[in-house]
PDB file of N, CA and C in Angstrom:
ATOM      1  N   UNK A   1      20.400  24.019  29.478  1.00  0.00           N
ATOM      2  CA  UNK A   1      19.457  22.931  29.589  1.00  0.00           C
ATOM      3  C   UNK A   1      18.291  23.110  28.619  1.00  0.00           C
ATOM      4  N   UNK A   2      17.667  23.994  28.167  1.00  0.00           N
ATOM      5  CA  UNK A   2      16.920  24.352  27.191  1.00  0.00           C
ATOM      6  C   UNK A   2      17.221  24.241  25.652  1.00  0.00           C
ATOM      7  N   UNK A   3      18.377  24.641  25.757  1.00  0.00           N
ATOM      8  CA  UNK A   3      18.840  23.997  24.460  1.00  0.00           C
ATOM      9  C   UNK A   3      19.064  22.666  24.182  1.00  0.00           C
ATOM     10  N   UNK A   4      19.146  21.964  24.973  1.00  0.00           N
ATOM     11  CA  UNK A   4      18.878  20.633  25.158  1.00  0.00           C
ATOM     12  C   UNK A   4      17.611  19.818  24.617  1.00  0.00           C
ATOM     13  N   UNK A   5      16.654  20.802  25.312  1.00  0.00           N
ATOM     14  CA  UNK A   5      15.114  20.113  25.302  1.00  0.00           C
ATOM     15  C   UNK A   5      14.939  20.657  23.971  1.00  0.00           C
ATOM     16  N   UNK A   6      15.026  21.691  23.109  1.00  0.00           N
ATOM     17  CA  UNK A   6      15.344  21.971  22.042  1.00  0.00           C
ATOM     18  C   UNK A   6      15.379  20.932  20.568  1.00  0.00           C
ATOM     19  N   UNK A   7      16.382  20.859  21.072  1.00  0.00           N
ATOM     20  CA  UNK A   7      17.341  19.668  19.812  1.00  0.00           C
ATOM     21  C   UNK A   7      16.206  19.105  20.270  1.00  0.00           C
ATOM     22  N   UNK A   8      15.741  18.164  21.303  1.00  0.00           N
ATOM     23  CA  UNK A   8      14.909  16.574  21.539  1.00  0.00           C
ATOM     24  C   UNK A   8      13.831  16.697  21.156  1.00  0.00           C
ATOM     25  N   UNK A   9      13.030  18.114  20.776  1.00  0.00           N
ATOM     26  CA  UNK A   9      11.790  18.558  20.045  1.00  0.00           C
ATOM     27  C   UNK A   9      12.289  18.313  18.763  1.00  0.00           C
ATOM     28  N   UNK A  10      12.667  18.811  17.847  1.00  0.00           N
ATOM     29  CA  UNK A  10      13.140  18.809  16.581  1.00  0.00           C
ATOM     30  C   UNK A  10      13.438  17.254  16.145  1.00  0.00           C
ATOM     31  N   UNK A  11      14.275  16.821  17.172  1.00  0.00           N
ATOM     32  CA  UNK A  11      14.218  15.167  16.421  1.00  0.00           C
ATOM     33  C   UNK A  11      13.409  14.801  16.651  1.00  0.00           C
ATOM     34  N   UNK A  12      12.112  14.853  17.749  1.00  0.00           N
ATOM     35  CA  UNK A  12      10.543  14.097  17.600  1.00  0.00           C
ATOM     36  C   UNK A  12       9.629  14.699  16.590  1.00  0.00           C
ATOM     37  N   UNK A  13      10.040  15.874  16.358  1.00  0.00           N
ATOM     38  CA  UNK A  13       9.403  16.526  15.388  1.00  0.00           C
ATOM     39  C   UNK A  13       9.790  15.915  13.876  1.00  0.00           C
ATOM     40  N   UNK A  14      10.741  15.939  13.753  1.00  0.00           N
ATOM     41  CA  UNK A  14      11.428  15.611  12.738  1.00  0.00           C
ATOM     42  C   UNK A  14      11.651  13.619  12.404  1.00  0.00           C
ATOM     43  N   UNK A  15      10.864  12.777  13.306  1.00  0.00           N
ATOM     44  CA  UNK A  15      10.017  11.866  13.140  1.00  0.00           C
ATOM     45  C   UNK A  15       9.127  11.566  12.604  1.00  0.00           C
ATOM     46  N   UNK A  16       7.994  12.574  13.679  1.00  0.00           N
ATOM     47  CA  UNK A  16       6.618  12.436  13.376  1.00  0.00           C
ATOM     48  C   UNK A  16       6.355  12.481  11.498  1.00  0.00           C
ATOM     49  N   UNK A  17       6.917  13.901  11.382  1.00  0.00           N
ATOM     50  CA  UNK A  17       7.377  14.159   9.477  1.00  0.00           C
ATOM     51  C   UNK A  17       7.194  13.424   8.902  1.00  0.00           C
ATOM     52  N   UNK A  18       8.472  12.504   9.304  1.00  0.00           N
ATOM     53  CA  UNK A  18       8.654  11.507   8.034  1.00  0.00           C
ATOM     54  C   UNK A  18       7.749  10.280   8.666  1.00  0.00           C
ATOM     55  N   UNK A  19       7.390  10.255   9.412  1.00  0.00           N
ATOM     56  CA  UNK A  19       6.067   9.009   9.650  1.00  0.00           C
ATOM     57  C   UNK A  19       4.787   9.331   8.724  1.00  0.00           C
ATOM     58  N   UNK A  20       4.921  10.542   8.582  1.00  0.00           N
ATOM     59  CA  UNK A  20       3.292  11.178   7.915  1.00  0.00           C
ATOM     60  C   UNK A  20       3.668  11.476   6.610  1.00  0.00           C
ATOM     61  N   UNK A  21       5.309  11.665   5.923  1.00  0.00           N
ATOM     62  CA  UNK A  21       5.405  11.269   4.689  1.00  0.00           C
ATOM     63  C   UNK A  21       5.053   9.942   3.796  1.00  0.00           C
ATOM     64  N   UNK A  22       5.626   9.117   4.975  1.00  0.00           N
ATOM     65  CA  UNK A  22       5.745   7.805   4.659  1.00  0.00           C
ATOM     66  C   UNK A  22       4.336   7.092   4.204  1.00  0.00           C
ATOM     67  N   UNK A  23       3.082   7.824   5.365  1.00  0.00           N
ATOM     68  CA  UNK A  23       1.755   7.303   5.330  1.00  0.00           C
ATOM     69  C   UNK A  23       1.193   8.113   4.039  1.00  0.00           C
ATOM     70  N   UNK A  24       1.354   8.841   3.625  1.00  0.00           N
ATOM     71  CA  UNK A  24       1.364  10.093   3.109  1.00  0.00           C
ATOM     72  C   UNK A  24       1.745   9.063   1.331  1.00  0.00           C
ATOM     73  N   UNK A  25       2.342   8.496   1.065  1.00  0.00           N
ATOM     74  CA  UNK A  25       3.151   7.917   0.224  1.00  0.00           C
ATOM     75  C   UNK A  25       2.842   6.851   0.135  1.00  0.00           C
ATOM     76  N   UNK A  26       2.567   6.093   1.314  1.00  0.00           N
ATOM     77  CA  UNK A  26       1.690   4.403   0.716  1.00  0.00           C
ATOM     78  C   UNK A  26       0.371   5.073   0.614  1.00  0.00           C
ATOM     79  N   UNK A  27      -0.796   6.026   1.281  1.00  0.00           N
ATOM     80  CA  UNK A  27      -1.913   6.104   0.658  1.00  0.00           C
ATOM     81  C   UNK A  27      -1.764   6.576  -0.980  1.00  0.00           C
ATOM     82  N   UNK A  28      -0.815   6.969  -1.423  1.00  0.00           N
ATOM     83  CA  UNK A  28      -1.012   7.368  -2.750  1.00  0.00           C
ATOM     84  C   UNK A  28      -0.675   6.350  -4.112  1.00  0.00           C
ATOM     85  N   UNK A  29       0.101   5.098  -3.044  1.00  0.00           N
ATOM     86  CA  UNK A  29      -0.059   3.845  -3.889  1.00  0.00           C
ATOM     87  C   UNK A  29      -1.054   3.162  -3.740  1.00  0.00           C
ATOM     88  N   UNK A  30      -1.647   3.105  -2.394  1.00  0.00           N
ATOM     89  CA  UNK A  30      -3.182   2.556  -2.532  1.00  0.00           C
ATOM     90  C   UNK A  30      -3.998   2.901  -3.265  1.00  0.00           C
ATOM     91  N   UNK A  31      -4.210   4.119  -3.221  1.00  0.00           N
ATOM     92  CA  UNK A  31      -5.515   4.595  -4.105  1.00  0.00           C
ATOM     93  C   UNK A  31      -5.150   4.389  -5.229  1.00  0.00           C
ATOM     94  N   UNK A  32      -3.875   4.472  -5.832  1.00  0.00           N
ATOM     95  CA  UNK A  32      -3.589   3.993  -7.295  1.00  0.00           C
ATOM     96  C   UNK A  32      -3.654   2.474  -7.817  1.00  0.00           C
ATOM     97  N   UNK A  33      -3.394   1.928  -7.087  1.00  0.00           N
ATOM     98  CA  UNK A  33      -3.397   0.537  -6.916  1.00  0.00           C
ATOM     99  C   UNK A  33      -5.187  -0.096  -6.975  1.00  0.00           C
ATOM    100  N   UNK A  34      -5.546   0.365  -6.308  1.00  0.00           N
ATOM    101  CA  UNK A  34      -7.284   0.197  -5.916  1.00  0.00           C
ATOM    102  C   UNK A  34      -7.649   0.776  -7.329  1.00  0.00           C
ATOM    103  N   UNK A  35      -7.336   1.851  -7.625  1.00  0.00           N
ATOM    104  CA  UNK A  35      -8.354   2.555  -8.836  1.00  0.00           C
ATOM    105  C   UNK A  35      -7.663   1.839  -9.968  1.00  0.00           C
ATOM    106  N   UNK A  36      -6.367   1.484 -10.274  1.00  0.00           N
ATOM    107  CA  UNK A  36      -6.186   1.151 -11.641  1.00  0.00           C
ATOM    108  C   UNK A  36      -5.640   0.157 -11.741  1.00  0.00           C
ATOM    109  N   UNK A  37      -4.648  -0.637 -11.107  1.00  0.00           N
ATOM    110  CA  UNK A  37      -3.979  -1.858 -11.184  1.00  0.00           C
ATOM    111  C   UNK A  37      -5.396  -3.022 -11.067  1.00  0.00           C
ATOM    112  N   UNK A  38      -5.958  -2.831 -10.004  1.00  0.00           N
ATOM    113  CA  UNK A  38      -7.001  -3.709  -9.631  1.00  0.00           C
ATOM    114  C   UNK A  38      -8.142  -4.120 -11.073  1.00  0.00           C
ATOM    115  N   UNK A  39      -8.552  -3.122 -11.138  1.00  0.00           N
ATOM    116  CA  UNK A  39      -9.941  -3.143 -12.378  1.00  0.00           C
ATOM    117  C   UNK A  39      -8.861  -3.887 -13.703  1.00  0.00           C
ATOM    118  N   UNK A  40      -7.562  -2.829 -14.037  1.00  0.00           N
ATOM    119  CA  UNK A  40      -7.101  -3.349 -14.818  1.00  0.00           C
ATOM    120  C   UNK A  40      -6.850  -4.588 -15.309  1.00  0.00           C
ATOM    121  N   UNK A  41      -6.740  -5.293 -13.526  1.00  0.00           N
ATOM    122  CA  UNK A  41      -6.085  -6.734 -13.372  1.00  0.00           C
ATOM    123  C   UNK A  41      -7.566  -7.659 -14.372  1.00  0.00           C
ATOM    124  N   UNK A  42      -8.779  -7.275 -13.470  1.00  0.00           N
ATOM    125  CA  UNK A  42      -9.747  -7.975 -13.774  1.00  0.00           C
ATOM    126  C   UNK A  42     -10.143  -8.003 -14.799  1.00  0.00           C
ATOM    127  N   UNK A  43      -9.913  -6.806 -15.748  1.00  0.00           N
ATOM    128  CA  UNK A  43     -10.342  -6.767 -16.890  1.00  0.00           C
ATOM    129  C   UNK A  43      -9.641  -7.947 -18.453  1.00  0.00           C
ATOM    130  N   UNK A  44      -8.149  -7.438 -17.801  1.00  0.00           N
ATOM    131  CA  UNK A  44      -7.335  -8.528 -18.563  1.00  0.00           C
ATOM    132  C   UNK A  44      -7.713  -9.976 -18.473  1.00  0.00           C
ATOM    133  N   UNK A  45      -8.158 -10.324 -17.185  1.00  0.00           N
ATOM    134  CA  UNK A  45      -8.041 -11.767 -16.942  1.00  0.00           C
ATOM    135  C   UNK A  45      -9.836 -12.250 -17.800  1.00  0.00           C
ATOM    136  N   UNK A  46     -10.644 -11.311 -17.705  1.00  0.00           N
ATOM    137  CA  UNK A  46     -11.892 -11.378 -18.055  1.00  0.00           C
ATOM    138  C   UNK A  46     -11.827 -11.833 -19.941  1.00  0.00           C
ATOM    139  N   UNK A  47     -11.011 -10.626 -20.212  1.00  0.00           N
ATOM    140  CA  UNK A  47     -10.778 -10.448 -21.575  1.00  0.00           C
ATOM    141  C   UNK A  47      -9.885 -11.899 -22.171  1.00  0.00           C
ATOM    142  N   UNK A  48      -9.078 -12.897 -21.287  1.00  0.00           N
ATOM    143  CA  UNK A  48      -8.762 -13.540 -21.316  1.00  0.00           C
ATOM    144  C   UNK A  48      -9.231 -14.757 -22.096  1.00  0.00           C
ATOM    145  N   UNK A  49      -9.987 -14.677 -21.431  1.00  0.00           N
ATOM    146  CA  UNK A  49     -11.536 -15.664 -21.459  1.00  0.00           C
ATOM    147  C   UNK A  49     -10.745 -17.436 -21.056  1.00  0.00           C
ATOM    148  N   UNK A  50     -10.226 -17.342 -19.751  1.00  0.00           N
ATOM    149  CA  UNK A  50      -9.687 -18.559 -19.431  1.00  0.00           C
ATOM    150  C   UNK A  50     -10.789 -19.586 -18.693  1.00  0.00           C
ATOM    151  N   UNK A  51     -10.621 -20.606 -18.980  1.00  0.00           N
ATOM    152  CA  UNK A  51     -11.503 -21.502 -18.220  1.00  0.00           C
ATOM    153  C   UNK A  51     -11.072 -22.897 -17.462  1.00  0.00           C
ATOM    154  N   UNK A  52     -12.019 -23.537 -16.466  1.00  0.00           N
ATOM    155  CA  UNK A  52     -10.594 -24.689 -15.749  1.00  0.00           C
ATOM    156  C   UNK A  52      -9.809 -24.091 -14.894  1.00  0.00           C
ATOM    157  N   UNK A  53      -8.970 -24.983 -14.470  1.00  0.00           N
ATOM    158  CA  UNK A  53      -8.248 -24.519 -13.112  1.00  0.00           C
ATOM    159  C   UNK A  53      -7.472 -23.192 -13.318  1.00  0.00           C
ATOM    160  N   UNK A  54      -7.032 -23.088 -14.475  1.00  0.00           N
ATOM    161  CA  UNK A  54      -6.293 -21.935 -14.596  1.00  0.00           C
ATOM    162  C   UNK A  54      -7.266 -20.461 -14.699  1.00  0.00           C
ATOM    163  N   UNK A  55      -8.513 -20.560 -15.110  1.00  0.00           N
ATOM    164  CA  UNK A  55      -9.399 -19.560 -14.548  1.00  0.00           C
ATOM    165  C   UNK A  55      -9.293 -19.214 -12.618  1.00  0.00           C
ATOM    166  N   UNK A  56      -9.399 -20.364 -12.274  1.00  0.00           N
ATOM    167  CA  UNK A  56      -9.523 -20.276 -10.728  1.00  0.00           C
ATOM    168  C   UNK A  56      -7.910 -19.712 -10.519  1.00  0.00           C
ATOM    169  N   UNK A  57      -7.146 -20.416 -11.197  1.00  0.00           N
ATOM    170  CA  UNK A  57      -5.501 -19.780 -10.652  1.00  0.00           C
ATOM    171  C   UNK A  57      -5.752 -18.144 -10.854  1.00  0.00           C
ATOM    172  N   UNK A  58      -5.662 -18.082 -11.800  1.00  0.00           N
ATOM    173  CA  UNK A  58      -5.741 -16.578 -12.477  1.00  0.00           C
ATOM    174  C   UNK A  58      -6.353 -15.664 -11.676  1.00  0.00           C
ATOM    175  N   UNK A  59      -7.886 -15.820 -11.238  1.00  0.00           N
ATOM    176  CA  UNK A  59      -8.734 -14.948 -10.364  1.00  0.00           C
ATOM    177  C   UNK A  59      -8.280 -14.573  -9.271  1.00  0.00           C
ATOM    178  N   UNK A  60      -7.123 -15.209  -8.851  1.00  0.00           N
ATOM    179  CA  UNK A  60      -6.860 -15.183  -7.254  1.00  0.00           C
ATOM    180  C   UNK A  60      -5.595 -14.101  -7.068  1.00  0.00           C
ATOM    181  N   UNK A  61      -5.417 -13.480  -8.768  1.00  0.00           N
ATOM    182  CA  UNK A  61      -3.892 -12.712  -8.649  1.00  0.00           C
ATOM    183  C   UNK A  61      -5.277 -10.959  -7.985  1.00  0.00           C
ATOM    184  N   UNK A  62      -6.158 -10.589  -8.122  1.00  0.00           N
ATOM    185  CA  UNK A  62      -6.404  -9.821  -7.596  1.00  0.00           C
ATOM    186  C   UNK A  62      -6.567  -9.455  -6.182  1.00  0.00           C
ATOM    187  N   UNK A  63      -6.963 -10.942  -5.253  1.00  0.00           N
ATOM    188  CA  UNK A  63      -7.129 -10.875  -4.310  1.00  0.00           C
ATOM    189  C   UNK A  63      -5.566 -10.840  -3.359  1.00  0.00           C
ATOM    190  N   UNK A  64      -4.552 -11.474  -4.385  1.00  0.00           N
ATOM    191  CA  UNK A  64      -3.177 -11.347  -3.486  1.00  0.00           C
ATOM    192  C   UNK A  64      -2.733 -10.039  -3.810  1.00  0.00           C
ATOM    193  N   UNK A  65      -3.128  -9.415  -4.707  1.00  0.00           N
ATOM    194  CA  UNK A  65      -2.850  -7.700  -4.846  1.00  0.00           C
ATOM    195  C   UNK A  65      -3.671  -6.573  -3.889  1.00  0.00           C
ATOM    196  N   UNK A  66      -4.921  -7.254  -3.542  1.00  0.00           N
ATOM    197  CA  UNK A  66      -5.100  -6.623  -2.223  1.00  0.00           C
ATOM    198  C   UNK A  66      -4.689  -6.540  -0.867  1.00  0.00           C
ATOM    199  N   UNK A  67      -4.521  -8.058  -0.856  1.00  0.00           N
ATOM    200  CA  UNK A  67      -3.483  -8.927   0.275  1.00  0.00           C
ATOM    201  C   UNK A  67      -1.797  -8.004   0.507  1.00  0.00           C
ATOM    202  N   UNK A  68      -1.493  -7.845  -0.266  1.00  0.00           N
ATOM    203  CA  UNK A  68      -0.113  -7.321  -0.387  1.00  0.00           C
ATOM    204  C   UNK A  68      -0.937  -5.656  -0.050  1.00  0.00           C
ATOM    205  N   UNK A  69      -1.268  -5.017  -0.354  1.00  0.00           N
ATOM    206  CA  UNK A  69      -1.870  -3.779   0.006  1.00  0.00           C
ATOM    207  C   UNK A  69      -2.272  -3.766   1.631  1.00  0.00           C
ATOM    208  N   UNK A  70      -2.572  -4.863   1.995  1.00  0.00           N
ATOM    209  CA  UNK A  70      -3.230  -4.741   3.490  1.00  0.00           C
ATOM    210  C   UNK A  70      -1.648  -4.973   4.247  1.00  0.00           C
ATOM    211  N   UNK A  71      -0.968  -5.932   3.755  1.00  0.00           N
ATOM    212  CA  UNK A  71       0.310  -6.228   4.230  1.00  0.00           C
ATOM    213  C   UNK A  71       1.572  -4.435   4.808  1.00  0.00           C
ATOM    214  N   UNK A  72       0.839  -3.964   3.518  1.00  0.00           N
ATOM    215  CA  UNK A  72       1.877  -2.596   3.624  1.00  0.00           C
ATOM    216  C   UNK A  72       1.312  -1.751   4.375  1.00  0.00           C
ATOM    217  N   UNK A  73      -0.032  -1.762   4.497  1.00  0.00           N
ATOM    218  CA  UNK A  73      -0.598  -0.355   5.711  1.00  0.00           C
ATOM    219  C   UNK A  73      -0.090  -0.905   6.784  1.00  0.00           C
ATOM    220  N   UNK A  74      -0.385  -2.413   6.955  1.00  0.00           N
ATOM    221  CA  UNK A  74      -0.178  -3.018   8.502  1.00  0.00           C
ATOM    222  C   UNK A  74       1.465  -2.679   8.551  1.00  0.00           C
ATOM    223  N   UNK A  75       2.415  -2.957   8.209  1.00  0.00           N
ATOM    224  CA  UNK A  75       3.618  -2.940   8.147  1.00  0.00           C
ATOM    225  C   UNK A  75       3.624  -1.449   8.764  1.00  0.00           C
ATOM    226  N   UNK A  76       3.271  -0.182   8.017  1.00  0.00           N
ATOM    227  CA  UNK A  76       3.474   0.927   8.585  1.00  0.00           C
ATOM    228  C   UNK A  76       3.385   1.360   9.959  1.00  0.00           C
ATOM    229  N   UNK A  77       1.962   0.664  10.470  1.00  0.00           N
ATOM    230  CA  UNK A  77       1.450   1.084  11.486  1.00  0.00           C
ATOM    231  C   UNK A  77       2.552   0.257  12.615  1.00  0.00           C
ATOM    232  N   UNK A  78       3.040  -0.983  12.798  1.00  0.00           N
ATOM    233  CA  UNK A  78       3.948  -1.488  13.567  1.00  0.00           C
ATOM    234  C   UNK A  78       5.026  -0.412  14.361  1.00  0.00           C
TER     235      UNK A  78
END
C-alpha cells in the first residue's frame, strides 16, 4: 500500500514541475515581449510617420500585443 501512495506522489509531483516549467517559460516570453517586441513595435510605427486613420489603425497593433500577452498568463492560470 505504500508503494502505492508512492507512485501518486511522483505523478503530483511530477505535475506541479511541469506547471512551474510552463509558468517558468511564458514569463520569459513576457519579459521579452514587454522589453523588446513592444518598444520595437512603437518605434517602427513612430518612425513611420503615418497619419489618418491608418495612424489610428497602426497604434492599436501594440495594445493587441499586450492583449494577447494577458490572454496567455490567463490561459495558464485556468
Amino acid at each position: 500500500m505504500d508503494m502505492l501512495n508512492k507512485d501518486v506522489n511522483m505523478e503530483a509531483n511530477d505535475g506541479i514541475v511541469e506547471y512551474i516549467a510552463a509558468f517558468i517559460g511564458l514569463m520569459v516570453v513576457v519579459l521579452i515581449a514587454v522589453s523588446v517586441v513592444i518598444p520595437t513595435v512603437n518605434d517602427t510605427i513612430t518612425d513611420a510617420n503615418f497619419t489618418g486613420n491608418l495612424a489610428v489603425i497602426v497604434g492599436i497593433i501594440p495594445l493587441l500585443i499586450a492583449v494577447v500577452l494577458v490572454l496567455l498568463v490567463v490561459s495558464l492560470m485556468r
